[in-house]
C-alpha atoms as a PDB file:
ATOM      1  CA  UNK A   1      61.363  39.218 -12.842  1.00  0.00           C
ATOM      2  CA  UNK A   2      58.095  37.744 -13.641  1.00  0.00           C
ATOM      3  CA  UNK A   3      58.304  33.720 -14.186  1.00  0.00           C
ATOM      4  CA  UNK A   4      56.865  32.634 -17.437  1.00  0.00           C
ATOM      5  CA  UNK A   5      53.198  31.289 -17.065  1.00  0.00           C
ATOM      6  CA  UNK A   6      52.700  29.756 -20.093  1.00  0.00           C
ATOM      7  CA  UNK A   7      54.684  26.701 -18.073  1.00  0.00           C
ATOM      8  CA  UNK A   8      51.706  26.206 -16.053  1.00  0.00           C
ATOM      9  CA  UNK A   9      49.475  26.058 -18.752  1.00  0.00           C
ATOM     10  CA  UNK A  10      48.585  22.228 -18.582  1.00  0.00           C
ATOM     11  CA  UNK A  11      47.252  23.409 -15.134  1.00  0.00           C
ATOM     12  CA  UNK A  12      44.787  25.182 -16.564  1.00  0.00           C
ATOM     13  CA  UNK A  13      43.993  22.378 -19.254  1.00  0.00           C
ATOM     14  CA  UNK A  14      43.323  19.929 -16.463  1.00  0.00           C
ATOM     15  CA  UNK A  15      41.392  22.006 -14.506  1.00  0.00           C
ATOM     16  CA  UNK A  16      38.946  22.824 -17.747  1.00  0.00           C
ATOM     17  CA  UNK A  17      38.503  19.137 -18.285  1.00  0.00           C
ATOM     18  CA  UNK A  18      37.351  18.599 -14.558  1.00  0.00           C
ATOM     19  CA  UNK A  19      35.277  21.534 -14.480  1.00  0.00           C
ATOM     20  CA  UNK A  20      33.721  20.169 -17.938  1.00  0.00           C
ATOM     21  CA  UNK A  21      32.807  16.956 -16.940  1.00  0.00           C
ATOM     22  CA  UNK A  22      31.545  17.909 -13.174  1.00  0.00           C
ATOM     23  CA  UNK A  23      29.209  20.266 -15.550  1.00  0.00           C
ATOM     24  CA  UNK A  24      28.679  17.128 -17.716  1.00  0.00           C
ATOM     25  CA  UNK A  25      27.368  14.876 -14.906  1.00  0.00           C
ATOM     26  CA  UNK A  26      24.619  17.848 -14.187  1.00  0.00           C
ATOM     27  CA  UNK A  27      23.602  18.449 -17.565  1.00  0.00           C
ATOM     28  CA  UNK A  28      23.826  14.936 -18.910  1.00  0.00           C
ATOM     29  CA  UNK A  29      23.519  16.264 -22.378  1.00  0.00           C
ATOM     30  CA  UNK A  30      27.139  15.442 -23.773  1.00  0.00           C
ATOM     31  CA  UNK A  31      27.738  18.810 -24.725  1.00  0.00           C
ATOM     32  CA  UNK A  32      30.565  19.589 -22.000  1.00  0.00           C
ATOM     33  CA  UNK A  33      31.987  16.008 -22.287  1.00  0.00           C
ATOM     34  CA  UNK A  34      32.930  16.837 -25.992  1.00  0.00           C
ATOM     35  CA  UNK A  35      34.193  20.362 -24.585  1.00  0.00           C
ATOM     36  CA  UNK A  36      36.259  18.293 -21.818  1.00  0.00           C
ATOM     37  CA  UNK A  37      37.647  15.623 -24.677  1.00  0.00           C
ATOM     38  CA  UNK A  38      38.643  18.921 -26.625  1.00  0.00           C
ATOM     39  CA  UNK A  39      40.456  19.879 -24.148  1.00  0.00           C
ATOM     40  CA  UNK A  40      42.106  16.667 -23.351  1.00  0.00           C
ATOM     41  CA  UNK A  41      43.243  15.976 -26.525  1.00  0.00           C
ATOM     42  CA  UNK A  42      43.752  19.204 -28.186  1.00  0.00           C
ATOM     43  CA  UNK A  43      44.688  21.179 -25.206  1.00  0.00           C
ATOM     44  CA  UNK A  44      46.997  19.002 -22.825  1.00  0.00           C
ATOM     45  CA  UNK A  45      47.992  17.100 -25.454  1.00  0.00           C
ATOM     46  CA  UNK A  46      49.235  19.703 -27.862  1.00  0.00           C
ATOM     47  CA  UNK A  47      50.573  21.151 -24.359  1.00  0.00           C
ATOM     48  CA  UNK A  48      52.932  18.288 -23.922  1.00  0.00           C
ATOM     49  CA  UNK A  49      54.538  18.184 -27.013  1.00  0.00           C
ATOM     50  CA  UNK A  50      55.191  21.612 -26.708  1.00  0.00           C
ATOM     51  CA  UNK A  51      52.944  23.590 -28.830  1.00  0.00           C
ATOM     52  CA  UNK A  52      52.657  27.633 -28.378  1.00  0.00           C
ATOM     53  CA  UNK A  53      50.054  28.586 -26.064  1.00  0.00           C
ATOM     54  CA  UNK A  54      47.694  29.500 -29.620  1.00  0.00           C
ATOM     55  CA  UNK A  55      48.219  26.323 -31.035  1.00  0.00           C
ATOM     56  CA  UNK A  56      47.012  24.772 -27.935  1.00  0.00           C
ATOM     57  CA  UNK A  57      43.528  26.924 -28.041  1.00  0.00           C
ATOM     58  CA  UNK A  58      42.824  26.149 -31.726  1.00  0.00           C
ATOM     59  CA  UNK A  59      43.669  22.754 -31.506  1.00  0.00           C
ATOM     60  CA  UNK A  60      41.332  22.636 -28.569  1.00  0.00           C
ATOM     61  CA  UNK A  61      38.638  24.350 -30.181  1.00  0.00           C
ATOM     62  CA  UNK A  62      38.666  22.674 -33.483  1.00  0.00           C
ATOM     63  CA  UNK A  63      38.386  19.155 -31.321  1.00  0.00           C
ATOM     64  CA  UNK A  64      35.778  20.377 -29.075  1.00  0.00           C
ATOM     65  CA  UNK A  65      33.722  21.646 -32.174  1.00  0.00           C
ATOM     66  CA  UNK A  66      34.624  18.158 -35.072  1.00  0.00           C
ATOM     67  CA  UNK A  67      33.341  16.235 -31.180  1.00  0.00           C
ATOM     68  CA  UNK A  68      30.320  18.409 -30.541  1.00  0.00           C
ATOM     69  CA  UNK A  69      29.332  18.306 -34.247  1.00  0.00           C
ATOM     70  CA  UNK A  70      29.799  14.289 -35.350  1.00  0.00           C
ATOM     71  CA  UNK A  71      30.331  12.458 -32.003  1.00  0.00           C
ATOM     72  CA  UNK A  72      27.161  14.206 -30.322  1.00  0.00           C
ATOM     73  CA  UNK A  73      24.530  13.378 -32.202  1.00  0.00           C
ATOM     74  CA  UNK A  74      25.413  10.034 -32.442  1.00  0.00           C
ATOM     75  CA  UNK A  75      25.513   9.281 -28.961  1.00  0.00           C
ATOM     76  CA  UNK A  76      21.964  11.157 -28.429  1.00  0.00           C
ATOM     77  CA  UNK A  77      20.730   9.138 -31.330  1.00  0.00           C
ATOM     78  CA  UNK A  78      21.639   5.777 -29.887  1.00  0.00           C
ATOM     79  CA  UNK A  79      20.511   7.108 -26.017  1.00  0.00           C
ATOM     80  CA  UNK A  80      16.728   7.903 -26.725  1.00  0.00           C
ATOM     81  CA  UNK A  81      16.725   4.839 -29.196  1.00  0.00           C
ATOM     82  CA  UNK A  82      15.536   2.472 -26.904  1.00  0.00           C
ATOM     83  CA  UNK A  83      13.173   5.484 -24.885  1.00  0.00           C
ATOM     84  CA  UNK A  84       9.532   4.869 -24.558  1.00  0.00           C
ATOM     85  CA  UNK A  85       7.566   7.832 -27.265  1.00  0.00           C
ATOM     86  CA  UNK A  86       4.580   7.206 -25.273  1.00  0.00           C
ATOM     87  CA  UNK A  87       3.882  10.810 -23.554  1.00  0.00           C
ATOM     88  CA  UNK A  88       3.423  10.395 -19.967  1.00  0.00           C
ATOM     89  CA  UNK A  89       3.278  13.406 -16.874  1.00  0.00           C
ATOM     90  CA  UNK A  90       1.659  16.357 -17.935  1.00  0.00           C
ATOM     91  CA  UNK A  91       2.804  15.755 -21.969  1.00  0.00           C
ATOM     92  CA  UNK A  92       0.168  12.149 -21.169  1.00  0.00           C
ATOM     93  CA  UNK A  93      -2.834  14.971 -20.397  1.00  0.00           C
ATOM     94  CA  UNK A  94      -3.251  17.255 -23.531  1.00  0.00           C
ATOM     95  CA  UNK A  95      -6.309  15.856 -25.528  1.00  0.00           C
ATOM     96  CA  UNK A  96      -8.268  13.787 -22.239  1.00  0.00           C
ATOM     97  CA  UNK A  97     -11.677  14.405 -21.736  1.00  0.00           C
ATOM     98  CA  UNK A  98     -13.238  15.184 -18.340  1.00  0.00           C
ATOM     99  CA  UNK A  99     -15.541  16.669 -16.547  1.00  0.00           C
ATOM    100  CA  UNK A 100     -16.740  19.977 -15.178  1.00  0.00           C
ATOM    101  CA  UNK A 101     -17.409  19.909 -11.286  1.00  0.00           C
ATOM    102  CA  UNK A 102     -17.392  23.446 -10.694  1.00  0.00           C
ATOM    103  CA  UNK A 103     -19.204  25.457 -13.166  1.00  0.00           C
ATOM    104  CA  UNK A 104     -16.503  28.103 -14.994  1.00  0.00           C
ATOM    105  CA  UNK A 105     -17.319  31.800 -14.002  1.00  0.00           C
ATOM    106  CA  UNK A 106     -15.439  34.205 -15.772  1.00  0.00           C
ATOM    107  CA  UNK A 107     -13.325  31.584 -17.479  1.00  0.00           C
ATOM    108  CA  UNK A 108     -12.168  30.112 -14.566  1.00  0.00           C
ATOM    109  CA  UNK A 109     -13.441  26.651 -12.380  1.00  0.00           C
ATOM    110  CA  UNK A 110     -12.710  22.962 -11.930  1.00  0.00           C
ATOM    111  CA  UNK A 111     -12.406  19.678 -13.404  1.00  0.00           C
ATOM    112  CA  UNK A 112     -12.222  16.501 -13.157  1.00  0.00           C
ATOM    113  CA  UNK A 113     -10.377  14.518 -15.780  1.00  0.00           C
ATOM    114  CA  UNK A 114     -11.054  10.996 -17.301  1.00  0.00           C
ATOM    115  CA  UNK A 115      -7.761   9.479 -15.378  1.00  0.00           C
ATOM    116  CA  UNK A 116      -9.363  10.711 -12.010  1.00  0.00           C
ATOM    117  CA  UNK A 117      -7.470  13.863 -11.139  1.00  0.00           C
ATOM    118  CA  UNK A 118      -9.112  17.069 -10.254  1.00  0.00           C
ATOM    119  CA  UNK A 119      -7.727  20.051 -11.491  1.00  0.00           C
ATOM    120  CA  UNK A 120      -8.480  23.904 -11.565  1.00  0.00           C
ATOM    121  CA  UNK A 121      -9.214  25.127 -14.982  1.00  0.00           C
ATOM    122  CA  UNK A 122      -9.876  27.848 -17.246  1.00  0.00           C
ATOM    123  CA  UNK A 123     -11.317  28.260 -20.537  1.00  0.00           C
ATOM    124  CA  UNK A 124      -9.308  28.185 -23.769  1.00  0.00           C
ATOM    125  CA  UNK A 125      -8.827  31.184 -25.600  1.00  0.00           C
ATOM    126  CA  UNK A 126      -8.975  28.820 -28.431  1.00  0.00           C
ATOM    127  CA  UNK A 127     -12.043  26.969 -28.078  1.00  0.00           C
ATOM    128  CA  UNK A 128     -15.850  27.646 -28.604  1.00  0.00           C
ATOM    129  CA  UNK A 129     -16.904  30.588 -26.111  1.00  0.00           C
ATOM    130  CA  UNK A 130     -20.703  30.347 -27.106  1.00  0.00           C
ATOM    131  CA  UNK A 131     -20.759  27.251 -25.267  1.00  0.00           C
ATOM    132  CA  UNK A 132     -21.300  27.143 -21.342  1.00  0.00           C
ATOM    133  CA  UNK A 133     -19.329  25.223 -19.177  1.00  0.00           C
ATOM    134  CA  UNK A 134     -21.596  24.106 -16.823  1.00  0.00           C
ATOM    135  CA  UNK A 135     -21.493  21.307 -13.958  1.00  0.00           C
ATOM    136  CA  UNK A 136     -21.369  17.945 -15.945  1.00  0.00           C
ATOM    137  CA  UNK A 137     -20.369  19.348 -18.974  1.00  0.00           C
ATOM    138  CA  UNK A 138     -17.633  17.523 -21.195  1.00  0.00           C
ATOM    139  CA  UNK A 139     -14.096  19.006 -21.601  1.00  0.00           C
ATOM    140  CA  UNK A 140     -11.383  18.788 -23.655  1.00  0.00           C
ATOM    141  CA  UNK A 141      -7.753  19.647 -21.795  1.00  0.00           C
ATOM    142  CA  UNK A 142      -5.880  21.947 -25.024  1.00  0.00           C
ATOM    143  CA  UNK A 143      -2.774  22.753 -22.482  1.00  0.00           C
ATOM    144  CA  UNK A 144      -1.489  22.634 -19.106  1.00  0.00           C
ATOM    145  CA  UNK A 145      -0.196  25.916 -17.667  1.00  0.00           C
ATOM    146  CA  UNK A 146       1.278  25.768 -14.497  1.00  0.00           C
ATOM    147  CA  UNK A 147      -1.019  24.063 -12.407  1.00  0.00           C
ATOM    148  CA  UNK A 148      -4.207  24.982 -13.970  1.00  0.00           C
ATOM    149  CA  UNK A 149      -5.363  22.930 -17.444  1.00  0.00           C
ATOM    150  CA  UNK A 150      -6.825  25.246 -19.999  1.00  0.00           C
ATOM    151  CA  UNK A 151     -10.140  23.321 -21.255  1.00  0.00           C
ATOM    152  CA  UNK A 152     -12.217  23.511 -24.118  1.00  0.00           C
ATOM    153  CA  UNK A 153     -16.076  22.535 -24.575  1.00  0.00           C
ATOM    154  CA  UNK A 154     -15.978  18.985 -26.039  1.00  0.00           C
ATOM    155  CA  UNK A 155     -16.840  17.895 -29.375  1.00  0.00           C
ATOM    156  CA  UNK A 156     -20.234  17.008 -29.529  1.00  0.00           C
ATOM    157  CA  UNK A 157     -21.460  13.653 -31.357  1.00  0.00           C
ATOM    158  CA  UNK A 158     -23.465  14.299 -34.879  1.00  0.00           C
ATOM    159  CA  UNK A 159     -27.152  13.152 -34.245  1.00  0.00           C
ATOM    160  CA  UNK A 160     -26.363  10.485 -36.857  1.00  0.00           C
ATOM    161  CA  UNK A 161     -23.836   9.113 -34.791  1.00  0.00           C
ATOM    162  CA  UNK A 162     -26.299   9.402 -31.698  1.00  0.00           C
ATOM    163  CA  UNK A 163     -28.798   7.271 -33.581  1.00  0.00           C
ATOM    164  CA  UNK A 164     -26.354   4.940 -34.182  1.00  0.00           C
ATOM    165  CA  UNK A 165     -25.115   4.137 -30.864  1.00  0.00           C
ATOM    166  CA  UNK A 166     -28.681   3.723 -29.695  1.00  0.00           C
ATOM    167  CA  UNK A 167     -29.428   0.960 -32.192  1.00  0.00           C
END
């Protein structure tokens, strides 16, 4: 009465390896292109010869997971290998100096940054709160949230190092 669907089962195996690597080319992260090899190999191709419908799912499974676990890594590793370290976007802005154009009130105001960009601020809950952050004061950005930088009162020079740049 009811045909046997295990028949159609390399149906489903191909569709799981298209769907993986159309997810793949989003993600970019190799992760569904092991799950779509596992499926490949231990799915269609223990399908073909005729393996029970279990033997195709661990065989699958076990490919997807020796894939994800030794072929993965290696292909990350030799992708960021030739990658620049040097921080850039937001990352590039933690630690510059700048400049306070609009005087904080109640934590909050604006600044100007050493690359040139203005940006509105407010003070970190980290950093000195004795200090005022007046107009022309020196800043230090601790972390970007959103689109406001969280600033801290600069570092100020030791008088001995004043003296020194004087000379």
């Amino acid at each position: 009465m009811f045909p046997d669907l295990t028949q159609y089962l390399w149906i489903v195996w191909l569709v799981f390896v298209v769907l993986f690597v159309i997810v793949e080319l989003v993600t970019l992260e190799f992760t569904f292109l092991m799950l779509a090899a596992g499926s490949l190999v231990g799915g269609l191709g223990m399908n073909l010869i005729g393996a029970p419908w279990w033997a195709q799912i661990g065989t699958a499974a076990v490919v997807s997971a020796l894939l994800l676990f030794t072929i993965r890594p290696l292909l990350l590793r030799t992708l960021k290998k030739g990658a620049d370290p040097t921080p850039s976007n937001v990352d590039a802005l933690h630690g510059l100096g700048g400049r306070v154009t609009v005087a904080f009130a109640d934590g909050a105001g604006t600044v100007k940054l050493d690359n040139g960009e203005t940006w509105t601020a407010r003070r970190s809950p980290a950093g000195a709160t004795d200090i005022p952050l007046d107009q022309g004061a020196r800043i230090v950005v601790t972390r970007i949230h959103g689109a406001t930088a969280e600033v801290a009162p600069a570092p100020t020079a030791s008088p001995t190092a004043e003296r020194s740049e004087d000379a």
